[in-house]
C-alpha atoms as a PDB file:
ATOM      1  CA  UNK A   1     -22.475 -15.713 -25.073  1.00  0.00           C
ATOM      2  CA  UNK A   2     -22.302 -12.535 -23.382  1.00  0.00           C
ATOM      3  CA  UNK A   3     -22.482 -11.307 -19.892  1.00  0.00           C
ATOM      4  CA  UNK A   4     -26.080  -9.515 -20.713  1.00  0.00           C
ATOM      5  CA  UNK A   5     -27.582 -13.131 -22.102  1.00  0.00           C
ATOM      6  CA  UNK A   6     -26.202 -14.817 -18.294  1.00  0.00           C
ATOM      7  CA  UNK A   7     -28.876 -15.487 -15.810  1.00  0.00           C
ATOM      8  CA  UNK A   8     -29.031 -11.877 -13.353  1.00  0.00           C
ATOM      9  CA  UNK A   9     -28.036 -14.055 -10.505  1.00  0.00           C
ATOM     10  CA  UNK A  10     -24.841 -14.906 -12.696  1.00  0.00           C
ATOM     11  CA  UNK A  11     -24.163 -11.520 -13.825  1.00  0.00           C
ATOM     12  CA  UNK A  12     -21.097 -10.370 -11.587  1.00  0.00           C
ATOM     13  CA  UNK A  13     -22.081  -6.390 -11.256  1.00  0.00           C
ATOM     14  CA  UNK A  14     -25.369  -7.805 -10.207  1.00  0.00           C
ATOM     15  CA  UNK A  15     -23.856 -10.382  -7.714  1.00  0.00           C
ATOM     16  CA  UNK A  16     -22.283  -7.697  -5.991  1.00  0.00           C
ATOM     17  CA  UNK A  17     -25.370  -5.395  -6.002  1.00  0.00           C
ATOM     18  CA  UNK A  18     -27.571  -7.942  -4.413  1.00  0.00           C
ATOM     19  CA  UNK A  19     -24.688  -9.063  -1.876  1.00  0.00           C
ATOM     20  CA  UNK A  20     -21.883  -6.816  -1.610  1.00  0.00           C
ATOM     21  CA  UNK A  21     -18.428  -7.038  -3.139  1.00  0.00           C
ATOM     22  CA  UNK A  22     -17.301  -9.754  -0.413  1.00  0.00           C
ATOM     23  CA  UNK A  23     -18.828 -13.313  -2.229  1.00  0.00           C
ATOM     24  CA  UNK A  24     -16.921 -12.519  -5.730  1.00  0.00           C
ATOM     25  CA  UNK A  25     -14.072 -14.320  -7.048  1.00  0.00           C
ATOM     26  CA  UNK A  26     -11.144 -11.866  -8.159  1.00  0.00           C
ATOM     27  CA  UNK A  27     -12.135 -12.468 -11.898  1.00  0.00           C
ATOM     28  CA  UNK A  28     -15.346 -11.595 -11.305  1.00  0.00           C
ATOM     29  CA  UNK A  29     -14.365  -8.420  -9.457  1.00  0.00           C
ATOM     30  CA  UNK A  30     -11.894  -7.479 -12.623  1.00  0.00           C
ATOM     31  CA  UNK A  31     -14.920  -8.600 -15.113  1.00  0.00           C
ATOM     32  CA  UNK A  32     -16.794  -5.162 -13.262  1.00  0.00           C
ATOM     33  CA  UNK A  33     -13.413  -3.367 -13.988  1.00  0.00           C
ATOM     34  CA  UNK A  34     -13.328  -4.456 -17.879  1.00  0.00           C
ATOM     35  CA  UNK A  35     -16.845  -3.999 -18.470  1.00  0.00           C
ATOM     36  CA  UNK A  36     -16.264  -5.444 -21.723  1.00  0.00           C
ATOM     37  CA  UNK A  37     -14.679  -8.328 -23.286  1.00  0.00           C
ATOM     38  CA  UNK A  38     -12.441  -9.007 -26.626  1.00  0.00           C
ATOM     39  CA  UNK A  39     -12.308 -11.248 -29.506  1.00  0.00           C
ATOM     40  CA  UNK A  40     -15.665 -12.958 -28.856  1.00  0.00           C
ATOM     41  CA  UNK A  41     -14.466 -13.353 -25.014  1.00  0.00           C
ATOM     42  CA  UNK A  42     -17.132 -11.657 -22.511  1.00  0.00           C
ATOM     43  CA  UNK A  43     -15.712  -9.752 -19.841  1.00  0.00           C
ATOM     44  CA  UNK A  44     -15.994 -12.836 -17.084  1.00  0.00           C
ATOM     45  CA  UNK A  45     -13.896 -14.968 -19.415  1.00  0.00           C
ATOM     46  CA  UNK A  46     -10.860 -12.123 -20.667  1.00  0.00           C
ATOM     47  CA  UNK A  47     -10.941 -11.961 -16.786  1.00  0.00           C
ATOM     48  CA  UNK A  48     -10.264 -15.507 -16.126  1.00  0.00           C
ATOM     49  CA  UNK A  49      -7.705 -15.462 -18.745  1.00  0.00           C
ATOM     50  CA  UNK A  50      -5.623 -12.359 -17.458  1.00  0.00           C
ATOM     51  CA  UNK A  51      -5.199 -13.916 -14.185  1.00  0.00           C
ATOM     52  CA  UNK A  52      -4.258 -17.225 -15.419  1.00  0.00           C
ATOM     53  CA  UNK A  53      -2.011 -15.232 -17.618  1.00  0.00           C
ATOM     54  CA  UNK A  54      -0.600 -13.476 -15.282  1.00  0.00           C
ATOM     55  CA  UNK A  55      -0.717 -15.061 -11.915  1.00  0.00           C
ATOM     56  CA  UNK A  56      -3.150 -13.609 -10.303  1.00  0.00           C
ATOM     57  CA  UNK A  57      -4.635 -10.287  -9.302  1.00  0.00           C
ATOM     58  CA  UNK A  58      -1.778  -8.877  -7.560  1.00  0.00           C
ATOM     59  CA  UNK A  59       0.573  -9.797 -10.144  1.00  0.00           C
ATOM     60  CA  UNK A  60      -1.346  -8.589 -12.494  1.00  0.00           C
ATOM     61  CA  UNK A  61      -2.112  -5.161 -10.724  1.00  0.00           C
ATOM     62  CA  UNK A  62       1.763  -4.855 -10.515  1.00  0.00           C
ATOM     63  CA  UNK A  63       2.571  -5.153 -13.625  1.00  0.00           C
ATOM     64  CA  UNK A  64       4.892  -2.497 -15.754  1.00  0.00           C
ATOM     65  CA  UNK A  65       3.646  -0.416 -17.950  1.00  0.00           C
ATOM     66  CA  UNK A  66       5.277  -2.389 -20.858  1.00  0.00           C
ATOM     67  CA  UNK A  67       3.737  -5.467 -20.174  1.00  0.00           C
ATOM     68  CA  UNK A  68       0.375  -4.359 -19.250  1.00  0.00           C
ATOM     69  CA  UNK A  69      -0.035  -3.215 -23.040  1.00  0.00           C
ATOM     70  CA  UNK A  70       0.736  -6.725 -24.279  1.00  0.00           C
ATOM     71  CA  UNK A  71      -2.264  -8.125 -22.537  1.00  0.00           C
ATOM     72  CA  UNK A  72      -5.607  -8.829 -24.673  1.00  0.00           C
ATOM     73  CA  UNK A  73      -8.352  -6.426 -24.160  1.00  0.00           C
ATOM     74  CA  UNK A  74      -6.120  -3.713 -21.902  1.00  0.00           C
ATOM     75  CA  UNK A  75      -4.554  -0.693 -22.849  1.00  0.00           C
ATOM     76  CA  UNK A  76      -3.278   2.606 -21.914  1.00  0.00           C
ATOM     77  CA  UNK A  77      -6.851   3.761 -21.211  1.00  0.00           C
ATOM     78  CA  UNK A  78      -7.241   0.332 -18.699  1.00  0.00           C
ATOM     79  CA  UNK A  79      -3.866   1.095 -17.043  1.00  0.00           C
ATOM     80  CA  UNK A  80      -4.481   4.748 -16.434  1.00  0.00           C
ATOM     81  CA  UNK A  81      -7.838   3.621 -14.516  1.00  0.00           C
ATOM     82  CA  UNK A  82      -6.510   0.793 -12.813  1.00  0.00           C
ATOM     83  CA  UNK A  83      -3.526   3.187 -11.528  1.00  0.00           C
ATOM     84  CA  UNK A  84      -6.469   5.969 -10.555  1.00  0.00           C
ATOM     85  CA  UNK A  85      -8.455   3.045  -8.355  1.00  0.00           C
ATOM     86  CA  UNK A  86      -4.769   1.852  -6.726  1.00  0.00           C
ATOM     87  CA  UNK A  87      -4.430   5.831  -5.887  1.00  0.00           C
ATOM     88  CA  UNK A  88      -8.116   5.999  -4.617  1.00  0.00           C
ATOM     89  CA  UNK A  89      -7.125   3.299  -2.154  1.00  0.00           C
ATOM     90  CA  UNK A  90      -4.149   5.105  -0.771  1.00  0.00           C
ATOM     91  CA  UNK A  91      -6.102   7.568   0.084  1.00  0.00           C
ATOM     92  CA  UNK A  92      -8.841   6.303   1.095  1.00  0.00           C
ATOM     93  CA  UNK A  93      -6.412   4.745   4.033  1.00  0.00           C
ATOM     94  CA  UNK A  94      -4.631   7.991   4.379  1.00  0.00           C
ATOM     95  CA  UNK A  95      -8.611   9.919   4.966  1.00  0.00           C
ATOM     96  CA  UNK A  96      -9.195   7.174   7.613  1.00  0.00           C
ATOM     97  CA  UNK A  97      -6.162   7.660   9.405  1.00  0.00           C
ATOM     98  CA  UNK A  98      -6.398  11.411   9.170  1.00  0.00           C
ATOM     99  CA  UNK A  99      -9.746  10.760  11.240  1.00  0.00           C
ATOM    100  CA  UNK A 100      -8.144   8.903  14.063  1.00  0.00           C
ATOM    101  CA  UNK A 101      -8.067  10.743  16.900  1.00  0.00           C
ATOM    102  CA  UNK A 102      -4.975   9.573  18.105  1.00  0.00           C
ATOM    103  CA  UNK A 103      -2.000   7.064  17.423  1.00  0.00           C
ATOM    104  CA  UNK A 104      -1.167   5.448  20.194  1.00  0.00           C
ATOM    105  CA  UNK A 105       0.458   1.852  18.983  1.00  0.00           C
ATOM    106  CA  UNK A 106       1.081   0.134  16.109  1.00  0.00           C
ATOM    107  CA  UNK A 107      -2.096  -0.926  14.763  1.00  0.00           C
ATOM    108  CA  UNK A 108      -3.370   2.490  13.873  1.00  0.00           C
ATOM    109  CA  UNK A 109      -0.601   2.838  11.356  1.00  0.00           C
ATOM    110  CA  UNK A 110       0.007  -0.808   9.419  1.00  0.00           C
ATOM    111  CA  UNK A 111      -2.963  -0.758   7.345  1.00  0.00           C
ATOM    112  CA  UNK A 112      -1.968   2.254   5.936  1.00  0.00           C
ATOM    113  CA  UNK A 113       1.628   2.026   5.508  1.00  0.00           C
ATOM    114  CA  UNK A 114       0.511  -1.278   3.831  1.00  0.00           C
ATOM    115  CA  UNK A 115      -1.323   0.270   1.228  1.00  0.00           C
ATOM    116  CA  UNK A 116       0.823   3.419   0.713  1.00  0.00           C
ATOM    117  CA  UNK A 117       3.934   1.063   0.145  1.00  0.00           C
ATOM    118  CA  UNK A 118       1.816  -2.034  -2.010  1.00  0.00           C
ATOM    119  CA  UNK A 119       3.296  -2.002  -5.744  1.00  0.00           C
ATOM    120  CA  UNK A 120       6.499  -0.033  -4.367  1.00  0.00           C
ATOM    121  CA  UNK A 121       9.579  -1.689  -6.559  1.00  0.00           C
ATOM    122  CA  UNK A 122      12.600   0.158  -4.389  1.00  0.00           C
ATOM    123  CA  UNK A 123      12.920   0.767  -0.712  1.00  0.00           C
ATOM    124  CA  UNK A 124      11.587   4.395   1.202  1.00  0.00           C
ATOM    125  CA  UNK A 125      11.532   5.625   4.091  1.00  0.00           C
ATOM    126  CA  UNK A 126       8.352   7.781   5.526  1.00  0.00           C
ATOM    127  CA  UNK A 127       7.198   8.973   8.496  1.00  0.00           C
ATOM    128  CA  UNK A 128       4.318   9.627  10.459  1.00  0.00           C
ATOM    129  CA  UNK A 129       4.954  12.837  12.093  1.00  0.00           C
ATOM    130  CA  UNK A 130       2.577  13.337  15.097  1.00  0.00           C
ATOM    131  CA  UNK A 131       1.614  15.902  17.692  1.00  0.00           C
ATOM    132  CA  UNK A 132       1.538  15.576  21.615  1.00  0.00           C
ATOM    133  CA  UNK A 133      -1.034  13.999  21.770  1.00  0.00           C
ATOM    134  CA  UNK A 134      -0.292  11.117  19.160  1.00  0.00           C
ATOM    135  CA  UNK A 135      -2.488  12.856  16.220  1.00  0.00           C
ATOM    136  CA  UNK A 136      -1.293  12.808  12.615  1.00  0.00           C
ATOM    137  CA  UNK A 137       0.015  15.976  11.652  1.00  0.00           C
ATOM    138  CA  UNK A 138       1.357  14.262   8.607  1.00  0.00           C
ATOM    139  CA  UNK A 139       2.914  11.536   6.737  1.00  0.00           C
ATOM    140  CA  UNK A 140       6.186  11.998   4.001  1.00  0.00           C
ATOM    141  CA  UNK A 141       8.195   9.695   2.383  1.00  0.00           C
ATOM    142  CA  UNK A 142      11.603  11.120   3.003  1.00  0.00           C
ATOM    143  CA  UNK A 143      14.018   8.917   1.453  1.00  0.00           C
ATOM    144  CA  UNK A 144      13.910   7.158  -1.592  1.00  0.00           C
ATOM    145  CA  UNK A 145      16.173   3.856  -2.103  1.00  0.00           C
ATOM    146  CA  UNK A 146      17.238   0.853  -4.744  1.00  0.00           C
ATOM    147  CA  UNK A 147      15.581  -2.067  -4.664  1.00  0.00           C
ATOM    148  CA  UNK A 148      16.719  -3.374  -0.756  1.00  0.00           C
ATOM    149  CA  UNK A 149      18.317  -0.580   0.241  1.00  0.00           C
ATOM    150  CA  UNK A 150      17.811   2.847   1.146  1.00  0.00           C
ATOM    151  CA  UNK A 151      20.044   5.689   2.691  1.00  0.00           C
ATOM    152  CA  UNK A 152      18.468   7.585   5.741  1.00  0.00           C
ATOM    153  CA  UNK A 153      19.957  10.761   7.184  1.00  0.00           C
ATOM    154  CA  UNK A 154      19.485  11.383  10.990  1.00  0.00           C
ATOM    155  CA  UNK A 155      19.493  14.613  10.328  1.00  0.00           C
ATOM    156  CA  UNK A 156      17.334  15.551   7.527  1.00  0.00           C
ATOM    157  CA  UNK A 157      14.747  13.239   9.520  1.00  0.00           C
ATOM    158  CA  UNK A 158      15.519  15.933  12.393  1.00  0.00           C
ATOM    159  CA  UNK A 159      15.131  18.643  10.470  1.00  0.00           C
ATOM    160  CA  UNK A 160      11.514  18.118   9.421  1.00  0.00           C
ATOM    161  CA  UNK A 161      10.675  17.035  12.372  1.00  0.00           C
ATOM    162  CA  UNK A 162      11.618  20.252  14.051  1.00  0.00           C
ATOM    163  CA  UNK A 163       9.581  22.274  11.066  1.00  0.00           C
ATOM    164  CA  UNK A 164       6.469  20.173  11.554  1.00  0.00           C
ATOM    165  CA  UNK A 165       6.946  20.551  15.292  1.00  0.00           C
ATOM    166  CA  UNK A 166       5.876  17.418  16.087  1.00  0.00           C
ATOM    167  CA  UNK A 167       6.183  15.855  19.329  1.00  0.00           C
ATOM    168  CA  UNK A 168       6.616  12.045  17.970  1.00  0.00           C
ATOM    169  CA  UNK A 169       6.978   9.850  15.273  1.00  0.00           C
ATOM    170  CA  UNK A 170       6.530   6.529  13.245  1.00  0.00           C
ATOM    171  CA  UNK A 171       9.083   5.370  11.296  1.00  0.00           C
ATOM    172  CA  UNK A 172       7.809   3.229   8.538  1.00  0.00           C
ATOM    173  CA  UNK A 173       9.985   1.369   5.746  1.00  0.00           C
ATOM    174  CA  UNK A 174       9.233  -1.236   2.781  1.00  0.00           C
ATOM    175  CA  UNK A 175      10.991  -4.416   2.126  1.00  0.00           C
ATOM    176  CA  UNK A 176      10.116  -4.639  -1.829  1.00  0.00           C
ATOM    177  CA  UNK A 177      11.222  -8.671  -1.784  1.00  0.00           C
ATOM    178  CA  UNK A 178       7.947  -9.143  -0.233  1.00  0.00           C
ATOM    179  CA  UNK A 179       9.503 -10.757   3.460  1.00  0.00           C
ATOM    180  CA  UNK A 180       8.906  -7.854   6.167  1.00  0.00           C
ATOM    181  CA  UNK A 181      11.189  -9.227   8.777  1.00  0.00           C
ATOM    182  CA  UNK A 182      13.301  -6.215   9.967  1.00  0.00           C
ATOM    183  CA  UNK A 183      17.356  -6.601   9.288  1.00  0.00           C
ATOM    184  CA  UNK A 184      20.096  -5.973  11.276  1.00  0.00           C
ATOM    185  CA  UNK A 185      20.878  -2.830   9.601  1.00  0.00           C
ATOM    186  CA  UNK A 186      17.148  -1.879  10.071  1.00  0.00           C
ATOM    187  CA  UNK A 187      17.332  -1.846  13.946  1.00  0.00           C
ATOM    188  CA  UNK A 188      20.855  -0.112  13.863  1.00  0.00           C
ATOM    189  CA  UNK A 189      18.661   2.348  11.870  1.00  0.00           C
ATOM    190  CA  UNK A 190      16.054   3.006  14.571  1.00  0.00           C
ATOM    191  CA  UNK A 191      18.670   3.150  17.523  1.00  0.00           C
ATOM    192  CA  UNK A 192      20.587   5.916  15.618  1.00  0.00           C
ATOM    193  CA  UNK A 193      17.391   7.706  14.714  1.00  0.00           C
ATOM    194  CA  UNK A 194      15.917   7.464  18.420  1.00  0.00           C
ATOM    195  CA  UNK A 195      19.000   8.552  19.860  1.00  0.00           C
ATOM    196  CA  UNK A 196      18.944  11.394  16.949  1.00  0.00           C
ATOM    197  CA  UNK A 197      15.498  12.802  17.918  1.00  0.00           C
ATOM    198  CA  UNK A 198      15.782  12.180  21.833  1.00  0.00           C
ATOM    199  CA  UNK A 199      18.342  15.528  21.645  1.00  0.00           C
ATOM    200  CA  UNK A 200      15.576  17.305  20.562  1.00  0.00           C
ATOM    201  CA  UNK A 201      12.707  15.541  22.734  1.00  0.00           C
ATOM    202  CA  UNK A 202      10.888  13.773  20.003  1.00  0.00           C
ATOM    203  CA  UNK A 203       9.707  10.372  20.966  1.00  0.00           C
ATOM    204  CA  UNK A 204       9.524   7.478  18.273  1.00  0.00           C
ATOM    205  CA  UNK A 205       6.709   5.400  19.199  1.00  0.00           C
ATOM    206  CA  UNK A 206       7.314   2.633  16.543  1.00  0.00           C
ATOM    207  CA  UNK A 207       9.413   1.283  13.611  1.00  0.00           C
ATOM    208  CA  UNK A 208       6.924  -0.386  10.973  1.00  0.00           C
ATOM    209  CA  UNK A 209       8.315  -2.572   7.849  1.00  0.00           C
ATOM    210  CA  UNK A 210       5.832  -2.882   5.226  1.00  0.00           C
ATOM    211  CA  UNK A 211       6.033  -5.744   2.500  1.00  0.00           C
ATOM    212  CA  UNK A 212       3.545  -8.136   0.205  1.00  0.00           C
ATOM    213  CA  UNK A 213       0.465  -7.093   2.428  1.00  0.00           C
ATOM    214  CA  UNK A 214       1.805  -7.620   5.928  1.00  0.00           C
ATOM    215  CA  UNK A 215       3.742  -5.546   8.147  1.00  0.00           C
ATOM    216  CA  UNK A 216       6.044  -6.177  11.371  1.00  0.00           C
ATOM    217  CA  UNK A 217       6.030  -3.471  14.072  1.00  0.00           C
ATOM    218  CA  UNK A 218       9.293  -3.038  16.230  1.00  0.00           C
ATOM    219  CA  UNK A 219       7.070  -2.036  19.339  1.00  0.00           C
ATOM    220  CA  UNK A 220       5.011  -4.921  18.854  1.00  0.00           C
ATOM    221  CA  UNK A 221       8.414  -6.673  19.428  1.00  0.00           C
ATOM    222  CA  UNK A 222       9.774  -5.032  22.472  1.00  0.00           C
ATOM    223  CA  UNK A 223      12.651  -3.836  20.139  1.00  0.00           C
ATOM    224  CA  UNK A 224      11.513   0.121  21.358  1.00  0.00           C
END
């Protein structure tokens, strides 16, 4: 049985026409990604069968190249548009925090930095480089690391600060094990770095640490 002999009401890209994305189940959801099933599976029921292959969705969104192609009914062509729609996310996030009209705490940052980091299998460091009066004037990964570690220099961070002439910043890191609890080492990090960019009157507003969909914010922990 295919998806075109189930009942409309069944049908999953009708489900979410009549209600909105919100009421499917994740196989459902990647059924509307597939389109089409393989070896007499319909699309619903290759679906159900990568997840339960895999994991689950976000395992199976993460997965390498390599192994992605030994999955039934994917491919390079799958990957590539899976990879485009994780993209169109990112930016998606990064267009609605270009909109904000101002940063002015952590909760106008961690969605983002969430996405932007999601998938990420080493450590970086970014920033949000803002202006006096807490807009974005841009965000750059600056440093790229192994997989829990990365090497951040004071004054490179310094340096583009000064050529962006921004007045402050958010510091934002990933923790690739998936636990976002900041390290020692992490808030040794931030004291050097505020100390770094107080010479040149910079403020850092925050510290974010990004991993496995959450994020911990060092102002939201007095730790700024």
């Amino acid at each position: 049985m295919t998806l075109k002999q189930f009942p409309a009401a069944e049908r999953p890209r009708e489900r979410l026409l009549a209600h909105g994305p919100l009421p499917l189940t994740d196989a459902e959801l990647l059924a509307i990604f597939l389109r089409t099933g393989t070896g007499g599976r319909d699309a619903l029921a290759l679906a159900r069968e990568l997840l339960a292959r895999t994991g689950g969705l976000r395992q199976l969104v993460d997965l390498p190249l390599v192994d992605f192609l030994t999955l039934p009914g994917l491919g390079l062509a799958r990957y590539a548009e899976l990879q485009a729609a994780l993209e169109l996310t990112r930016r998606y996030f990064r267009t609605n925090l270009d909109r904000r009209p101002a940063i002015s705490g952590p909760d106008g940052a961690k969605d983002f930095l969430v996405a932007q980091f999601k998938s990420l299998r080493r450590e970086v460091f970014a920033c949000l480089f803002l202006d006096t009066r807490h807009q974005l004037i841009a965000f750059e990964v600056l440093f790229f690391g192994t997989l829990d570690a990365t090497t951040v220099h004071p004054r490179e961070v310094v340096k583009r600060v000064l050529e962006l002439n921004a007045a402050a910043v958010i510091l934002a890191h990933n923790h690739p094990s998936g636990v976002a609890e900041p390290s020692a080492a992490d808030q040794a990090l931030t004291r050097r770095l505020r100390e770094a960019l107080a010479l040149v009157d910079v403020r850092v507003l925050d510290h974010i640490v990004a991993a496995d969909g959450c994020a911990v914010s060092f102002a939201d922990r007095g730790w700024l």
